[in-house]
C-alpha atoms as a PDB file:
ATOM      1  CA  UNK A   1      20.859   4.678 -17.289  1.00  0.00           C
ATOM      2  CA  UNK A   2      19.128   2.004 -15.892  1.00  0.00           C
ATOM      3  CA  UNK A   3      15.200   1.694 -14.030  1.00  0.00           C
ATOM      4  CA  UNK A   4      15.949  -0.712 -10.652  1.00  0.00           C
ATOM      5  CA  UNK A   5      12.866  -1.882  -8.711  1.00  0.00           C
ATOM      6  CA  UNK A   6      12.899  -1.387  -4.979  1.00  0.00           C
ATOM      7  CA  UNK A   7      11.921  -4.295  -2.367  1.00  0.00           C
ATOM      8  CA  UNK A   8       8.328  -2.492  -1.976  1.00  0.00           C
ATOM      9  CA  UNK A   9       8.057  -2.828  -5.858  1.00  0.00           C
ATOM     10  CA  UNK A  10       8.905   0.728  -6.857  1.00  0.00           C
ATOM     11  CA  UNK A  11      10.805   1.658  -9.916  1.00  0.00           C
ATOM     12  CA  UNK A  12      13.592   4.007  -9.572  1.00  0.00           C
ATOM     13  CA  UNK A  13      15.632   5.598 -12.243  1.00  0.00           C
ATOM     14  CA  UNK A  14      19.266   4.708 -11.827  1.00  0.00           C
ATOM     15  CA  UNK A  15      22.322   6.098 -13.843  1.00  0.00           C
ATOM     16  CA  UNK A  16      26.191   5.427 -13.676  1.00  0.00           C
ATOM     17  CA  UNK A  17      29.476   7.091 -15.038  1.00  0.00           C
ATOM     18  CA  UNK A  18      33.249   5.883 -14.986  1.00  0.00           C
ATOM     19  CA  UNK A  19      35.007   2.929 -13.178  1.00  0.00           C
ATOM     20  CA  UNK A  20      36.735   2.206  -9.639  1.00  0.00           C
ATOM     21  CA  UNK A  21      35.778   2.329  -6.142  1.00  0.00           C
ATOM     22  CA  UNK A  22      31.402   3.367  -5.763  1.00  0.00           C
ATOM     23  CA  UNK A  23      30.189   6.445  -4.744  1.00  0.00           C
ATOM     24  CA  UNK A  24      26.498   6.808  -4.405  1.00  0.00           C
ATOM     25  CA  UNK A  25      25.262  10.201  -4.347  1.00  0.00           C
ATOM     26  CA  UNK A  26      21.808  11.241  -2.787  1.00  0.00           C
ATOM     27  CA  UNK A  27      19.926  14.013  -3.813  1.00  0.00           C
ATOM     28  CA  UNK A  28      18.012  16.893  -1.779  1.00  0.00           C
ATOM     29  CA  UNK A  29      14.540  17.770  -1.770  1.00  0.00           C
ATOM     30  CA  UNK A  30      14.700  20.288  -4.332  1.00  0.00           C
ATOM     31  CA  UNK A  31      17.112  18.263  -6.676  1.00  0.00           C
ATOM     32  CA  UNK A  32      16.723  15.097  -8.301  1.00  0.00           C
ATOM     33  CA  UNK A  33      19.327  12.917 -10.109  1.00  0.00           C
ATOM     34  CA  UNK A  34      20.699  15.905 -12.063  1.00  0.00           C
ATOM     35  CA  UNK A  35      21.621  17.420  -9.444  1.00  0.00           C
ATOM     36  CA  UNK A  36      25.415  15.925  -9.090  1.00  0.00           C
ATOM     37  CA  UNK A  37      26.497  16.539 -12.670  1.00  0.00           C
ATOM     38  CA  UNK A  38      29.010  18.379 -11.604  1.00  0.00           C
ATOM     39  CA  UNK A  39      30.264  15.773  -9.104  1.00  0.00           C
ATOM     40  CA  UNK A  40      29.807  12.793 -11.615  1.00  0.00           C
ATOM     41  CA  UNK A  41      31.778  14.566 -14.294  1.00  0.00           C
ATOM     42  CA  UNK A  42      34.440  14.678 -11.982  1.00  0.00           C
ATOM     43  CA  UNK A  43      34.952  11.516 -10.044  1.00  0.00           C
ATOM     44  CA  UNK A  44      33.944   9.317 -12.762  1.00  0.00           C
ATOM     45  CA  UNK A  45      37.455  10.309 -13.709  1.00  0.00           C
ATOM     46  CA  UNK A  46      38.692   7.718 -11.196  1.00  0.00           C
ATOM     47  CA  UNK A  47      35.213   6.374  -9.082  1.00  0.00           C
ATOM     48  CA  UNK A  48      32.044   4.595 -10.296  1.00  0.00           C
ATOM     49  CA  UNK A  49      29.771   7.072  -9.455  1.00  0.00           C
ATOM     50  CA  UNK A  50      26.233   5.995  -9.015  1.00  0.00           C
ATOM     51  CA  UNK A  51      23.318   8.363  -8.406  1.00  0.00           C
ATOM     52  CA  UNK A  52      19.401   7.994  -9.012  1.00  0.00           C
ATOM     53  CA  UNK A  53      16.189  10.214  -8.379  1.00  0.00           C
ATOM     54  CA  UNK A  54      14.166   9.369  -5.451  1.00  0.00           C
ATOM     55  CA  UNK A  55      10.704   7.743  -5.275  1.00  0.00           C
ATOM     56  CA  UNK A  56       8.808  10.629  -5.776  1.00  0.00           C
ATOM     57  CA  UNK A  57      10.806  12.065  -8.375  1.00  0.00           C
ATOM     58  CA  UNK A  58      10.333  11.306 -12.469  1.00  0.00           C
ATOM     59  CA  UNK A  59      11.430   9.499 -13.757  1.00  0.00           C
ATOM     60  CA  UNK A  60      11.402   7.621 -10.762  1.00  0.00           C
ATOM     61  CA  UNK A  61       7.513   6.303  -9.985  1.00  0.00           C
ATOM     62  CA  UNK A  62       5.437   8.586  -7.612  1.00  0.00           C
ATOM     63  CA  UNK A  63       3.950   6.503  -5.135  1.00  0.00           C
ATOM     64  CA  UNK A  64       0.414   7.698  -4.581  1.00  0.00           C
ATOM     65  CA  UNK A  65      -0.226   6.569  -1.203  1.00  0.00           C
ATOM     66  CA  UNK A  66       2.085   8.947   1.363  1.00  0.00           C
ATOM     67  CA  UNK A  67       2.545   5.662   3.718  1.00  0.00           C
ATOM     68  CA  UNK A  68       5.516   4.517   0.915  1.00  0.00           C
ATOM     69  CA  UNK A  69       7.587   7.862   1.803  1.00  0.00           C
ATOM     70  CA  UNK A  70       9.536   7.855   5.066  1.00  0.00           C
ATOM     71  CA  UNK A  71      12.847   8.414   6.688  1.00  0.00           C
ATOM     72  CA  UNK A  72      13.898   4.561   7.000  1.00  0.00           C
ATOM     73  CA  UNK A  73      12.365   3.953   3.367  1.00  0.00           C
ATOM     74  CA  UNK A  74      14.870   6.385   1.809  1.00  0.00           C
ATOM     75  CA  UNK A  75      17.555   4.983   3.535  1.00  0.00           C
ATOM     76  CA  UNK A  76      16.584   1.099   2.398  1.00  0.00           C
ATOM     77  CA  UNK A  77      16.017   2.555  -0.837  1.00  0.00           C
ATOM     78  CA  UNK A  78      19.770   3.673  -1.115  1.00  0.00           C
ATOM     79  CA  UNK A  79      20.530  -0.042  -0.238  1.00  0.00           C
ATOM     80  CA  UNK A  80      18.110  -1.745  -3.341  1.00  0.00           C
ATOM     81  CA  UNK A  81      20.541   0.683  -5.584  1.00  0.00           C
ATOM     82  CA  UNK A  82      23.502  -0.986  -4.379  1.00  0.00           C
ATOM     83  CA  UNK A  83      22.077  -4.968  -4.210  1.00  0.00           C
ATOM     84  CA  UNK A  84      20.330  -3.881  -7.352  1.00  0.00           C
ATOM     85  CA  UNK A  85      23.938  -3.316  -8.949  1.00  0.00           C
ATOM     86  CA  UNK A  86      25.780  -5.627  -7.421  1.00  0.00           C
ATOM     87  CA  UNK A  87      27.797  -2.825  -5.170  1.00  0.00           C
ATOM     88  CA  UNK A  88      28.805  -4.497  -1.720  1.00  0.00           C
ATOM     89  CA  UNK A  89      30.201  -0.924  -0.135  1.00  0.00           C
ATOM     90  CA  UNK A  90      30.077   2.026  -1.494  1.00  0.00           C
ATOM     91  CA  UNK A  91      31.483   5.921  -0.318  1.00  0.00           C
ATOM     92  CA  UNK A  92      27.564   7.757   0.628  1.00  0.00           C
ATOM     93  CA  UNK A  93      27.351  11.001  -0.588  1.00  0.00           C
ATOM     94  CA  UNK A  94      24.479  13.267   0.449  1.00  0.00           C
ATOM     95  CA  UNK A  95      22.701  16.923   0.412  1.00  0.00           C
ATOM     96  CA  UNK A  96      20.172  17.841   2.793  1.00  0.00           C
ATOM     97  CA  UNK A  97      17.351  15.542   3.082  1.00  0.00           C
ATOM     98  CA  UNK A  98      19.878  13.229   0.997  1.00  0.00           C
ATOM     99  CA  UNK A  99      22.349  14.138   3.812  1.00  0.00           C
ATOM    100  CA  UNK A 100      19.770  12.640   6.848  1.00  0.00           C
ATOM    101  CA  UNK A 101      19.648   9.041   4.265  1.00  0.00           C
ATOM    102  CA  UNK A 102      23.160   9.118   4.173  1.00  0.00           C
ATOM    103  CA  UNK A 103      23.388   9.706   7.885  1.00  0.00           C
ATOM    104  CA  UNK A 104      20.971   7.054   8.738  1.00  0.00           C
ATOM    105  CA  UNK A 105      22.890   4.539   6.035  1.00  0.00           C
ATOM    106  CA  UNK A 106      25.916   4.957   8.193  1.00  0.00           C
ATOM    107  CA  UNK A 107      23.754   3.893  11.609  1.00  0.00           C
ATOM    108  CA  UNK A 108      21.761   0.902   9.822  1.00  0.00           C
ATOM    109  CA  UNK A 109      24.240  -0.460   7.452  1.00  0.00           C
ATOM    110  CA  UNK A 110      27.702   0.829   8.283  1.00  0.00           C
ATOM    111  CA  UNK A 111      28.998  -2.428   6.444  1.00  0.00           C
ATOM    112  CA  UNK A 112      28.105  -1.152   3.466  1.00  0.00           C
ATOM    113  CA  UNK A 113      29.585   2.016   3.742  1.00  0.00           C
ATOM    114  CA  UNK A 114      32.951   2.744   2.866  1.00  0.00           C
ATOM    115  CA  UNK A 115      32.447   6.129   3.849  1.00  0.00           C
ATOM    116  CA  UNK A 116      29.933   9.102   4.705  1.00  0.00           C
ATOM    117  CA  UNK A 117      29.524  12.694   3.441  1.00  0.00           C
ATOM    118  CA  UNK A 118      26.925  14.165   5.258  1.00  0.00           C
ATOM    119  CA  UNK A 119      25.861  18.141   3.506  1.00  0.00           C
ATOM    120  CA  UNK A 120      23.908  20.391   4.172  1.00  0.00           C
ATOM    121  CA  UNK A 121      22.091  18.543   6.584  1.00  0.00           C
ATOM    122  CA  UNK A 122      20.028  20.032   9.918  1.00  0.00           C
ATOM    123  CA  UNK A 123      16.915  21.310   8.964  1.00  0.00           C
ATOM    124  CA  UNK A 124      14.102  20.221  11.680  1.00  0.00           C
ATOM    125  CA  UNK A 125      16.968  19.024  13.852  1.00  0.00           C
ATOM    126  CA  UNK A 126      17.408  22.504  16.277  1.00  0.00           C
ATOM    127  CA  UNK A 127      14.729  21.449  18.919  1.00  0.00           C
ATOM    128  CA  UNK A 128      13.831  25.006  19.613  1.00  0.00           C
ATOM    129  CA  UNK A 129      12.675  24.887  16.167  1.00  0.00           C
ATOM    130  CA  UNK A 130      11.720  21.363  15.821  1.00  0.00           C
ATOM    131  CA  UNK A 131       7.471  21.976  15.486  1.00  0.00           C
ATOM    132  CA  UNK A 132       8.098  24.975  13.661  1.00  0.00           C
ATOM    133  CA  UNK A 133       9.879  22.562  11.173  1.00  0.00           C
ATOM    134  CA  UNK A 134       7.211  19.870  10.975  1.00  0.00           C
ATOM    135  CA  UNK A 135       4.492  23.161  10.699  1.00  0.00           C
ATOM    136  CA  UNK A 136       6.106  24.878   7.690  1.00  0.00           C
ATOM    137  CA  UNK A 137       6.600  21.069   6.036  1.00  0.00           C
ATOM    138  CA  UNK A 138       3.095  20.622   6.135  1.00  0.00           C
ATOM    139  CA  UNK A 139       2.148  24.270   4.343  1.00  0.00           C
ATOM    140  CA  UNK A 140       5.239  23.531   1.644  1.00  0.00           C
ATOM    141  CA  UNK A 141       3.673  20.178   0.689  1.00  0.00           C
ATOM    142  CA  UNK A 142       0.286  21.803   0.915  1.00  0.00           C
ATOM    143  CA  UNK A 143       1.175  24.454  -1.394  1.00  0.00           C
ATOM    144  CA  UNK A 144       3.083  21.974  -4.036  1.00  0.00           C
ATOM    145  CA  UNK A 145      -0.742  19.866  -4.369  1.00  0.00           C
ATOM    146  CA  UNK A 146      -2.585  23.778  -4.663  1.00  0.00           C
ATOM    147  CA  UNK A 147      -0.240  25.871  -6.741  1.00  0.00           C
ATOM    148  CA  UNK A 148       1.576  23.018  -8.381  1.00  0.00           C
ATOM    149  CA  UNK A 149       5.573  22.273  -8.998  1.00  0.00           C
ATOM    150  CA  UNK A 150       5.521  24.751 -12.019  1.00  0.00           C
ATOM    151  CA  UNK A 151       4.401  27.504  -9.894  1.00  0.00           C
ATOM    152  CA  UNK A 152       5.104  27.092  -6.689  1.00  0.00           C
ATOM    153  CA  UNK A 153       9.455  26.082  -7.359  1.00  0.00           C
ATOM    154  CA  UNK A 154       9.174  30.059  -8.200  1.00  0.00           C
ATOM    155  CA  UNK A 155       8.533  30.516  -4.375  1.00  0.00           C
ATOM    156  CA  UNK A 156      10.742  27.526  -2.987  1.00  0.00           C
ATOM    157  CA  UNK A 157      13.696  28.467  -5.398  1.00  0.00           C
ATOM    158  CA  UNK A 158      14.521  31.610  -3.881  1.00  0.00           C
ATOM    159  CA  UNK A 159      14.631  30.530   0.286  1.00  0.00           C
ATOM    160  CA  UNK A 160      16.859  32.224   2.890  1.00  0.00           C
ATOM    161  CA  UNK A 161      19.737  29.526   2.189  1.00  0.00           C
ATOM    162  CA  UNK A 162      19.058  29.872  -1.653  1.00  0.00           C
ATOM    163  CA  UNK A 163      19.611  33.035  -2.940  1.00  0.00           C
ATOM    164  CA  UNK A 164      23.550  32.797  -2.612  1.00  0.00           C
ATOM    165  CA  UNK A 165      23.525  30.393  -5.008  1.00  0.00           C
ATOM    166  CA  UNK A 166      21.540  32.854  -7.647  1.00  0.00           C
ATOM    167  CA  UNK A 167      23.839  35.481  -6.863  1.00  0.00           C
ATOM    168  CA  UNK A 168      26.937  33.783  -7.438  1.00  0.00           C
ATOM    169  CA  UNK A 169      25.399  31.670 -10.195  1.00  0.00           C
ATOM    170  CA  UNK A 170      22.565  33.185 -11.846  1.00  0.00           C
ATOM    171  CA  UNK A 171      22.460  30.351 -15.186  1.00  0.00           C
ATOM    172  CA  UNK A 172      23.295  27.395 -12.066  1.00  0.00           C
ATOM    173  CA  UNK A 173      20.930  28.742 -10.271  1.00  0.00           C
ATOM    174  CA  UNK A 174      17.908  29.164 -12.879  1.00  0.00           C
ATOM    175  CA  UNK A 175      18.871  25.791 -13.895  1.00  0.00           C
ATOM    176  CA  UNK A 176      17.750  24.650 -10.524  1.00  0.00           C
ATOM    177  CA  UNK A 177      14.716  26.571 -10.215  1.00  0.00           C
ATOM    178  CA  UNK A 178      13.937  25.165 -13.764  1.00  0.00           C
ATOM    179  CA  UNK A 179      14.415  21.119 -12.923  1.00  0.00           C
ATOM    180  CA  UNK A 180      12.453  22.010  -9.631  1.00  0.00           C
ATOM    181  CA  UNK A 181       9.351  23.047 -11.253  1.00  0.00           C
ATOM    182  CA  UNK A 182       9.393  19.770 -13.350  1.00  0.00           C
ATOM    183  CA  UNK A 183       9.039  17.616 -10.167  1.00  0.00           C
ATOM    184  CA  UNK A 184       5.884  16.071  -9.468  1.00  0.00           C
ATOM    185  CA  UNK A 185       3.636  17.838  -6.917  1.00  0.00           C
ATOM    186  CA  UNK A 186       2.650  14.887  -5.467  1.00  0.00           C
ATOM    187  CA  UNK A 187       5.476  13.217  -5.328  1.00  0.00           C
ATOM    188  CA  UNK A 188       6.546  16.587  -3.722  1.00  0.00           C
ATOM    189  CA  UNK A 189       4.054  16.758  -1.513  1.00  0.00           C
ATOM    190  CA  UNK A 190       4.400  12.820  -0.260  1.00  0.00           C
ATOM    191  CA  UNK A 191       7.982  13.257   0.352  1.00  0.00           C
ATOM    192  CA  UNK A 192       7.619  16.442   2.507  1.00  0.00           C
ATOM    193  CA  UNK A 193       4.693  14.922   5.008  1.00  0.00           C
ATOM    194  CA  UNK A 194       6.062  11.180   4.802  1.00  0.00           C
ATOM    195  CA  UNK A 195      10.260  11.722   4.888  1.00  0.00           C
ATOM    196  CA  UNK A 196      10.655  15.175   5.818  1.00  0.00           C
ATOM    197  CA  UNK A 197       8.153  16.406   8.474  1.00  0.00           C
ATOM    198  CA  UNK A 198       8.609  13.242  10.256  1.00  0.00           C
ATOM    199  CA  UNK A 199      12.405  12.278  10.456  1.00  0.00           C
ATOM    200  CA  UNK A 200      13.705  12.348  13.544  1.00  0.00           C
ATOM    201  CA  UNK A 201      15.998  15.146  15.116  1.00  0.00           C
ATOM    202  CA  UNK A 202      20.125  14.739  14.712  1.00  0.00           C
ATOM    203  CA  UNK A 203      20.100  15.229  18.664  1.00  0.00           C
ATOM    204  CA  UNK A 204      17.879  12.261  19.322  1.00  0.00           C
ATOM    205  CA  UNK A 205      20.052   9.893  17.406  1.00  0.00           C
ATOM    206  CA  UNK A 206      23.396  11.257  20.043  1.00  0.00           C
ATOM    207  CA  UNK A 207      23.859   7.422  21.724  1.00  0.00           C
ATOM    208  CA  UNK A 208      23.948   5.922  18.154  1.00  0.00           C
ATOM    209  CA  UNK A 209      26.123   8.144  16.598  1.00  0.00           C
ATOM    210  CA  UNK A 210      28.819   8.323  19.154  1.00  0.00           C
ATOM    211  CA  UNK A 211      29.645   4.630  18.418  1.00  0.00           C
ATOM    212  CA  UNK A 212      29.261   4.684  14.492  1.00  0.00           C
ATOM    213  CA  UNK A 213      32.556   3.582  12.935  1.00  0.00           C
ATOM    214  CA  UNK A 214      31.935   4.743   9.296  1.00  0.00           C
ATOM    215  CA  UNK A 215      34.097   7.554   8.879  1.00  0.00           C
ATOM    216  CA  UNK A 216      32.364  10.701   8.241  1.00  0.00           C
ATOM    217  CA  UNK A 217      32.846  14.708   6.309  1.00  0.00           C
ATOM    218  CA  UNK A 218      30.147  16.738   7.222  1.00  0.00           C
ATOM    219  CA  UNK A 219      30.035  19.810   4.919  1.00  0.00           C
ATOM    220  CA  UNK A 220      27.939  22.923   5.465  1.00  0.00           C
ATOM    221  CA  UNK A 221      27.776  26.696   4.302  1.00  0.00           C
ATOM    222  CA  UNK A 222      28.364  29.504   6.474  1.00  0.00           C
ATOM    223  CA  UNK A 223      25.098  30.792   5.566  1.00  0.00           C
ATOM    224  CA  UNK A 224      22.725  28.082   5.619  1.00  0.00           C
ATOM    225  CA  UNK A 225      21.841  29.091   9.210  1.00  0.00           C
ATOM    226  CA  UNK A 226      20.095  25.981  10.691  1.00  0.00           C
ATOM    227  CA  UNK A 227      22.505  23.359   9.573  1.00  0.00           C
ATOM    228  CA  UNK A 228      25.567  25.118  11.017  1.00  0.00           C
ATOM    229  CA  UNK A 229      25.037  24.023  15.020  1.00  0.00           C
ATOM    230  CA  UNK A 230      23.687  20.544  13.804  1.00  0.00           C
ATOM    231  CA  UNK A 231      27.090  20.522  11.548  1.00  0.00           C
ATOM    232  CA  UNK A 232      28.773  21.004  15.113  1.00  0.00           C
ATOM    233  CA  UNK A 233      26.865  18.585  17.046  1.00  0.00           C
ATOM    234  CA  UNK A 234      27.727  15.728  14.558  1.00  0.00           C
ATOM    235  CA  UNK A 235      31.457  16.459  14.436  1.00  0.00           C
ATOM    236  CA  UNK A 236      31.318  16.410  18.555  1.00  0.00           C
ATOM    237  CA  UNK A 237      29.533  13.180  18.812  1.00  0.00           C
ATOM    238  CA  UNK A 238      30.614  10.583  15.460  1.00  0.00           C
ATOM    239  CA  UNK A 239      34.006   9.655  16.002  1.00  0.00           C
ATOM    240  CA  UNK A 240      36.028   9.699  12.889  1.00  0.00           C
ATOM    241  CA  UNK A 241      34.129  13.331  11.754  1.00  0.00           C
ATOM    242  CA  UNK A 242      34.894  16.051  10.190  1.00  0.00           C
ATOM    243  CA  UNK A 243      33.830  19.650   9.494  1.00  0.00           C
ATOM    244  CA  UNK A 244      34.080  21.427   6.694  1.00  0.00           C
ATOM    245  CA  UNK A 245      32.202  25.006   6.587  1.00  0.00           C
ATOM    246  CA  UNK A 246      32.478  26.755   3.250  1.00  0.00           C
ATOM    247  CA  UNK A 247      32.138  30.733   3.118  1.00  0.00           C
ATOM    248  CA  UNK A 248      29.482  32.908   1.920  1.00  0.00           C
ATOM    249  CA  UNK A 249      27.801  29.437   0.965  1.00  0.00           C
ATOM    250  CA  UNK A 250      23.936  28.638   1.003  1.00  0.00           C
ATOM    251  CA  UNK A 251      22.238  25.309   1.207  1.00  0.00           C
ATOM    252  CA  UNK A 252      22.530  24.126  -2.369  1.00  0.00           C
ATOM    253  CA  UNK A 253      26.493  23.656  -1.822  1.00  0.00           C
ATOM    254  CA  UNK A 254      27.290  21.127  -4.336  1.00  0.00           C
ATOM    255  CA  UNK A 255      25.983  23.215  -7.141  1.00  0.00           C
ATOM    256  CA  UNK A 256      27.016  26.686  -5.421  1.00  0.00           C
ATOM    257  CA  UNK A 257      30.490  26.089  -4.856  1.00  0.00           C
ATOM    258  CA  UNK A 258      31.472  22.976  -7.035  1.00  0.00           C
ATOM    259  CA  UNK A 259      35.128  23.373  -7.505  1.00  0.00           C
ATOM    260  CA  UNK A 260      35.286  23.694  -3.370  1.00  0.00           C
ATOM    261  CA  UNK A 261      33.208  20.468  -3.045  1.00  0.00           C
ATOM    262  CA  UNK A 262      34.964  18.584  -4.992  1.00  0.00           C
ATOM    263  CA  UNK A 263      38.206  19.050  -3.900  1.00  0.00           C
ATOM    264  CA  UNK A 264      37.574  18.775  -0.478  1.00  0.00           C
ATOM    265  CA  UNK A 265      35.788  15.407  -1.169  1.00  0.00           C
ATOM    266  CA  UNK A 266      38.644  14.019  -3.289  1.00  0.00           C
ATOM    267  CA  UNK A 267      40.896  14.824  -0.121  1.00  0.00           C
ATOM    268  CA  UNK A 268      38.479  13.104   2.053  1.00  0.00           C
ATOM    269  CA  UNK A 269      38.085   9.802  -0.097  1.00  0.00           C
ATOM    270  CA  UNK A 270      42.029   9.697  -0.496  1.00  0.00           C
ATOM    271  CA  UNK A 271      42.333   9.967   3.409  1.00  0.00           C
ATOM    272  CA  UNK A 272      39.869   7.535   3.920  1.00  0.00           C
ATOM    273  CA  UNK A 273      40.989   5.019   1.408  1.00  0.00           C
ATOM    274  CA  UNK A 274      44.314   4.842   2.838  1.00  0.00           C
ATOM    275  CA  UNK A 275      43.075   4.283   6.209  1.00  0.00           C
ATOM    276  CA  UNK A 276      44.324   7.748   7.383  1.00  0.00           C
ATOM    277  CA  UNK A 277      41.041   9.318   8.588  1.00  0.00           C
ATOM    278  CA  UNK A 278      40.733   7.934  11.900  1.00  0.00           C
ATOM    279  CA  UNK A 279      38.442   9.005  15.242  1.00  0.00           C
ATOM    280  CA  UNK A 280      39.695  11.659  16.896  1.00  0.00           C
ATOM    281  CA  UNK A 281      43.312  11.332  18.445  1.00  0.00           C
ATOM    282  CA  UNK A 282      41.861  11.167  22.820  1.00  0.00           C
ATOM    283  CA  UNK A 283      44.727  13.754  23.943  1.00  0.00           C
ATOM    284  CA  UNK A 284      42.955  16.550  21.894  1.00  0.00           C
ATOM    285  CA  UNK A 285      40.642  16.908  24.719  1.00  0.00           C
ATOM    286  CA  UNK A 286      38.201  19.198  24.209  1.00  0.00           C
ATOM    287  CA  UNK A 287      38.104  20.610  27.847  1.00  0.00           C
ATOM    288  CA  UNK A 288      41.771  21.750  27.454  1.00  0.00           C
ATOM    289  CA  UNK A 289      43.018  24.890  26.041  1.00  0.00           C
ATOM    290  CA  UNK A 290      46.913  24.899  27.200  1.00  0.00           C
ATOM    291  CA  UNK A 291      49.013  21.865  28.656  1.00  0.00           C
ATOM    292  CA  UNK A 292      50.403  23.020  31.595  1.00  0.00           C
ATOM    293  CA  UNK A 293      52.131  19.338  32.635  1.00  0.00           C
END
């Protein structure tokens, strides 16, 4: 484990398992660098896997002023990792609000990236629901600073697109709920008024995404409602995409259904490192249903 220091001066805690081609993993909002021991026991098998814990997030510092927390900050801060380690391009793996860094990597600095796997990633994005999103942000961050991490993780632990994960996984699951209510509530709160109730929608970013090169997985569960059509929208419009949708699945996918992420990703990184996963072939149009001619 390592501390690097960001180009704004912030020190974030850094730590690394196994050898070969980088993959930097990005946490969620509830998670923190612990959150991909499941994935770093496995790919450190055969990848450097790299993976840190936000600013925000101990051991990580906690900025105190909410202007050092935004959507185009997260993403630069994914790119001090690398410089900071001396990784020129590196696979991007991310959940949630590490899914929309990842995504944004890809736009800004698709040199770097080898690849993209985008999870779990949507919330905000539906613009029918788009204020409602910012709204509820606000009263989430304002209830970390009143009731505290501690307290209020007991509440946030056990969301809509949450509770398959304690069913399936009741230990995994209290685990979770257990490294949530260790966060700080400020850094909490920052992150939720500076990165997440201000990103910008997946739909707004359409023109940039339908020339991005970087080739791409999205992943999503079949229950993690307001990811699902965003899931869609992204496989439409990024060229080389793909969709994965895994059943009876909540938000929390990487810890919910491990065995399933991990497979699928070690298929994805194979097809990508030997140049097989490619934009869509054009004669799979999608206005056609039977060729007739």
């Amino acid at each position: 484990m390592s501390e690097i220091t960001t180009t704004d001066g912030f020190q974030l805690h850094v730590e690394e398992a196994g050898q070969g081609t980088p993959i930097v993993f990005v946490h969620e909002f509830g998670g923190d660098h612990r959150s991909w021991e499941p994935q770093l026991r496995y790919f450190a098998r055969t990848h450097r896997c790299i993976t840190y814990s936000a600013r925000g997030y101990p051991p990580s510092d906690v900025p105190a002023d909410v202007k050092a927390y935004s959507q185009m900050r997260a993403v630069d801060d994914i790119l001090d990792v690398m410089n900071a380690l001396g990784v020129d391009r590196a696979h991007v793996i991310g959940l949630s609000m590490g899914g929309f860094a990842t995504l944004h990597f890809g736009l800004n600095y698709p040199d770097r990236a080898r690849s993209l796997i985008v999870a779990g990633a949507g919330y905000g994005a539906e613009k029918q629901y788009e204020e409602y999103f910012r709204g509820v942000s606000m009263e989430v961050a304002r209830q970390f600073e009143v009731q505290g991490a501690e307290q209020f993780a007991k509440t946030y632990s056990i969301g809509a697109s949450r509770v398959q994960f304690q069913n399936k996984d009741p230990r995994g699951w209290a685990e979770f709920a257990r490294w949530l209510g260790e966060h700080s509530s400020l850094g909490s709160a920052n992150t939720m008024r500076g990165v997440q109730a201000q990103r910008p929608s997946i739909y707004d970013l359409k023109d940039r995404l339908a020339t991005m090169p970087v080739p791409t997985l999205v992943v999503v569960g079949d229950e993690d409602d307001h990811c699902i059509q965003p899931g869609v929208f992204m496989k439409k419009t990024i060229p080389a995409c793909g969709l994965l949708i895994l059943p009876k699945t909540g938000h929390t996918l990487n810890l919910e259904e491990p065995d399933h992420f991990n497979r699928f990703t070690l298929e994805f990184l194979h097809a990508v490192e030997a140049g097989r996963w490619t934009p869509r072939d054009p004669r799979a149009k999608p206005s056609e249903i039977m060729k007739t001619n």
